[in-house]
C-alpha atoms as a PDB file:
ATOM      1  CA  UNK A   1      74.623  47.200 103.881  1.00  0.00           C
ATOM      2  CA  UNK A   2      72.263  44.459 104.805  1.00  0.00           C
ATOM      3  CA  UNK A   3      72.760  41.350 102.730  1.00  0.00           C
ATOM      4  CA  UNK A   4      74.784  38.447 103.816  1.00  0.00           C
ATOM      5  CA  UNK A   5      76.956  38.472 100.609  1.00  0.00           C
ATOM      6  CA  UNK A   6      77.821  42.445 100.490  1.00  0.00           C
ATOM      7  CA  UNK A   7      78.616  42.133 104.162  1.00  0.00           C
ATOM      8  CA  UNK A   8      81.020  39.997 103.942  1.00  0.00           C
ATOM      9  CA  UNK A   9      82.377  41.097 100.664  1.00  0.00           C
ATOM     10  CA  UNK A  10      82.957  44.649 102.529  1.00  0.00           C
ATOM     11  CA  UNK A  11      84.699  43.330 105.218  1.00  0.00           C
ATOM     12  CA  UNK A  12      86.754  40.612 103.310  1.00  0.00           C
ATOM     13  CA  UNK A  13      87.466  43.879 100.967  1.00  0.00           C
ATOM     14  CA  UNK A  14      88.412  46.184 103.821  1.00  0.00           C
ATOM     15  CA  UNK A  15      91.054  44.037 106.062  1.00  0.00           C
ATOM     16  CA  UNK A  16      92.545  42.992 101.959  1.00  0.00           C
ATOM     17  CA  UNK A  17      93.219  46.266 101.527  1.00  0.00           C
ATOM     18  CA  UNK A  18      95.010  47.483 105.160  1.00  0.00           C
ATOM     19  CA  UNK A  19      92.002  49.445 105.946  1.00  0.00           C
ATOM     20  CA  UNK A  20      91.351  47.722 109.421  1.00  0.00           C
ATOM     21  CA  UNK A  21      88.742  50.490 110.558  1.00  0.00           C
ATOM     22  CA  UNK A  22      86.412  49.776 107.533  1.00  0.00           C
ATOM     23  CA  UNK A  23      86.447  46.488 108.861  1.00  0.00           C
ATOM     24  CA  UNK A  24      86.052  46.938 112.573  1.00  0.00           C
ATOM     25  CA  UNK A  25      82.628  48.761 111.073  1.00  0.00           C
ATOM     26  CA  UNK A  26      81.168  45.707 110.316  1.00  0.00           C
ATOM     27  CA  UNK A  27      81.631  43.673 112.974  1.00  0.00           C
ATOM     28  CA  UNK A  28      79.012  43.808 115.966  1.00  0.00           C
ATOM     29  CA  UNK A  29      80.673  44.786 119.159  1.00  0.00           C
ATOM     30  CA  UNK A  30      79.267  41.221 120.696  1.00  0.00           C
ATOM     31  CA  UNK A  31      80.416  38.994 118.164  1.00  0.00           C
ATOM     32  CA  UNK A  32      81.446  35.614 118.736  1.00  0.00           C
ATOM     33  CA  UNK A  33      85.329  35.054 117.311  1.00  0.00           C
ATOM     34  CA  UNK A  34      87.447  31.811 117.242  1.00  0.00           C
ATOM     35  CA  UNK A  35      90.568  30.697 115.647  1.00  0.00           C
ATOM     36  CA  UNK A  36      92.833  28.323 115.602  1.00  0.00           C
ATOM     37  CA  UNK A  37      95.422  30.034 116.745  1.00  0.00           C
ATOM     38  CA  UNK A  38      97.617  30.139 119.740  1.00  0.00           C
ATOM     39  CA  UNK A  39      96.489  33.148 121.270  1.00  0.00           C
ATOM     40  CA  UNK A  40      93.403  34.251 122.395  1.00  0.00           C
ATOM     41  CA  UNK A  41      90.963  36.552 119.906  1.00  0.00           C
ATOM     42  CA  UNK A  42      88.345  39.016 120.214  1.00  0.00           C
ATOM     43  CA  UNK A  43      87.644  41.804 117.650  1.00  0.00           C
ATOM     44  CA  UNK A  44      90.461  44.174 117.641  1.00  0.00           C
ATOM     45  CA  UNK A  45      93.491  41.330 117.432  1.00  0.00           C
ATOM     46  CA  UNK A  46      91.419  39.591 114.628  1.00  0.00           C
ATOM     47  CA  UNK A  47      91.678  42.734 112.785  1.00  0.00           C
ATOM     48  CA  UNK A  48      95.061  43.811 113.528  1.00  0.00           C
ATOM     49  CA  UNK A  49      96.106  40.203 112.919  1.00  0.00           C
ATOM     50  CA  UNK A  50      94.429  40.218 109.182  1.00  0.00           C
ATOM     51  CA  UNK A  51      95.914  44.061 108.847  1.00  0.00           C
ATOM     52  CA  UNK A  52      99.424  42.090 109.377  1.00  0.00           C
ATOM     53  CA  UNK A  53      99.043  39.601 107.228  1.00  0.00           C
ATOM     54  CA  UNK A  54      97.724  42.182 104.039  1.00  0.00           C
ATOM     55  CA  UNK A  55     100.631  44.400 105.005  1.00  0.00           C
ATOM     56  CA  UNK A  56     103.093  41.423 104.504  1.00  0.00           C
ATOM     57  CA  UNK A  57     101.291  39.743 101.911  1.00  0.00           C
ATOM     58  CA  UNK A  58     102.632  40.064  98.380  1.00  0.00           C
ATOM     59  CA  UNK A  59      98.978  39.452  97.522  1.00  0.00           C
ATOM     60  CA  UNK A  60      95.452  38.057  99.095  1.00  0.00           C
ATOM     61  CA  UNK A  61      92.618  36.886  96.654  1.00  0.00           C
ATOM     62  CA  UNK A  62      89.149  35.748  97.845  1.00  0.00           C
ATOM     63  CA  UNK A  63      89.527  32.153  96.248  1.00  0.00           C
ATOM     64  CA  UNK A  64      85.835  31.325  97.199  1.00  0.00           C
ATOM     65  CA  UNK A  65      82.796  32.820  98.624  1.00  0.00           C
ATOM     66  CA  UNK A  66      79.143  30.883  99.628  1.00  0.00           C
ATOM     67  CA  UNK A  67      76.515  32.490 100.997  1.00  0.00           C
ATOM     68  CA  UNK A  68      73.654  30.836 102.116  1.00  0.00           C
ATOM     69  CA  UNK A  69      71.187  32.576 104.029  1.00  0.00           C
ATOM     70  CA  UNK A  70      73.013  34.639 106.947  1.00  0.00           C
ATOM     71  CA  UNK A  71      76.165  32.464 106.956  1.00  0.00           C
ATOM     72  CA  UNK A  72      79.520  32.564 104.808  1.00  0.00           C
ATOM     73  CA  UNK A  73      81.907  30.782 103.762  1.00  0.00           C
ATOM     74  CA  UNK A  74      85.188  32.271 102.470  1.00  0.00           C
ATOM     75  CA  UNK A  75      88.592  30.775 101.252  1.00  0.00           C
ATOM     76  CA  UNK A  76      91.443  33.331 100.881  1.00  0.00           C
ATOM     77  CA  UNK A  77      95.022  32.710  99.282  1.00  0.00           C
ATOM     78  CA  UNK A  78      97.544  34.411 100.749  1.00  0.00           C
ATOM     79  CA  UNK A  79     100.767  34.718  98.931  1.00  0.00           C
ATOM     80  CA  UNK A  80     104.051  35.541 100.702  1.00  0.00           C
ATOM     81  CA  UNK A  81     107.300  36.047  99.132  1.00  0.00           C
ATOM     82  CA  UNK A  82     108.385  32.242  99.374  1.00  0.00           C
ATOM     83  CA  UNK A  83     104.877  30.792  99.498  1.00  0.00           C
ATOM     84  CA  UNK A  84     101.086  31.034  99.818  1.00  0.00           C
ATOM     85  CA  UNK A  85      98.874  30.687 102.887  1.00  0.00           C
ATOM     86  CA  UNK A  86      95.418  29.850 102.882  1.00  0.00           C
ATOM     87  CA  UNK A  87      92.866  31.062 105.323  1.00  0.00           C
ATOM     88  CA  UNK A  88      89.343  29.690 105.807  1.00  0.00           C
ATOM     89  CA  UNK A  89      86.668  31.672 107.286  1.00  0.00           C
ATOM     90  CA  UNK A  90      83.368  31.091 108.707  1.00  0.00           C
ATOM     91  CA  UNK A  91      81.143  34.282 109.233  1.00  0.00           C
ATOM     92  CA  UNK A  92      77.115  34.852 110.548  1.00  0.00           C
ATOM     93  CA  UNK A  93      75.709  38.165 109.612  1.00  0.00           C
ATOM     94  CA  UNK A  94      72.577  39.673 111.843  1.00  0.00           C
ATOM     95  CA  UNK A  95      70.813  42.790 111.501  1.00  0.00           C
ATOM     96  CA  UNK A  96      73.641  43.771 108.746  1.00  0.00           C
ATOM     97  CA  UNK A  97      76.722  43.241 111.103  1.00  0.00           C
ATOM     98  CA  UNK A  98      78.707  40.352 111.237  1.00  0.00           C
ATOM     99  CA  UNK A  99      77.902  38.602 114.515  1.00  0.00           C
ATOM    100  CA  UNK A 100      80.508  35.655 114.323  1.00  0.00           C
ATOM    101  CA  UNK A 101      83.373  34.623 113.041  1.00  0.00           C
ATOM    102  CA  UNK A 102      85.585  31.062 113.294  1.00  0.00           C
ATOM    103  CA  UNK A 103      89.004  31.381 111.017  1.00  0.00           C
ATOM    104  CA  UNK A 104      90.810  28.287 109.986  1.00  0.00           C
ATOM    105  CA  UNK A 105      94.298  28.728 109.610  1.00  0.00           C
ATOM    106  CA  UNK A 106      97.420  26.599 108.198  1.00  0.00           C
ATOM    107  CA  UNK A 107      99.476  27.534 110.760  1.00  0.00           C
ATOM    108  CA  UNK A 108     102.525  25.661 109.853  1.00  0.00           C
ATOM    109  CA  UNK A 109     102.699  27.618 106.379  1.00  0.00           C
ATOM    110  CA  UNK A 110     101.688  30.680 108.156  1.00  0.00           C
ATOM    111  CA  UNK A 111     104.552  30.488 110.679  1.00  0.00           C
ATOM    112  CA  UNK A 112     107.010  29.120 107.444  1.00  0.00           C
ATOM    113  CA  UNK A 113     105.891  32.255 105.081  1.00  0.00           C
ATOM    114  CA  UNK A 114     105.058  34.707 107.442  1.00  0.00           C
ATOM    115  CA  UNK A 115     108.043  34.556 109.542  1.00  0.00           C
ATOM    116  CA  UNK A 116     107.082  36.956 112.841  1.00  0.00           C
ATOM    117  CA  UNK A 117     103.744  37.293 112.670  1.00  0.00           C
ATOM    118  CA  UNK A 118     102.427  35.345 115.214  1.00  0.00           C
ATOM    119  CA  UNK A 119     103.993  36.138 118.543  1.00  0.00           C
ATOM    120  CA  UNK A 120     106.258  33.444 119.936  1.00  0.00           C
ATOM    121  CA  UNK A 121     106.167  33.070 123.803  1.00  0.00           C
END
């Protein structure tokens, strides 16, 4: 896997279908990762966060993927029992890994139709 495009379809693939070590693969050890969440983020409680969300998820569809060059852009609807969620992402792929990700968030839906999911402190 080298391109920017079947990168990030593998990984957008993997964590969609609650396989979180397929897409741990992909992501460089030294990658950059910011969200707009509460909490901080590195690799492993991005992943286990987007495992969460496809385990609770009635559904998650890649709305909208652009590639150009070694960036992506990726829009994913996330549909909950009582609502959807949408989720933007940003990603950078080097050398076939992705180096960096920034994840946008609606937080308010996500906390209104994915009741416990984010940690409360």
């Amino acid at each position: 896997m080298s391109g920017t495009a079947e990168v990030v379809a593998f990984y957008a693939q993997s964590w969609i279908n609650c396989d979180p070590r397929a897409a741990r693969r992909v992501i460089a050890g030294d990658a950059e990762i910011e969200w707009n969440l509460d909490v901080p983020v590195d690799d492993e409680e991005l992943v286990q966060t987007l495992d969460r969300i496809a385990a609770f998820a009635d559904s998650v569809t890649v709305v909208s993927t652009t590639c150009v060059d070694d960036r992506a852009a990726l829009v994913y609807d996330c549909v909950a029992p009582f609502g959807t969620v949408r989720i933007a992402e940003f990603v950078t792929v080097a050398d076939g890994a992705i180096s960096g990700i920034r994840q946008v968030y609606d937080v308010v839906a996500l906390r209104r139709y994915f009741p416990g999911l984010l940690d409360d402190d």
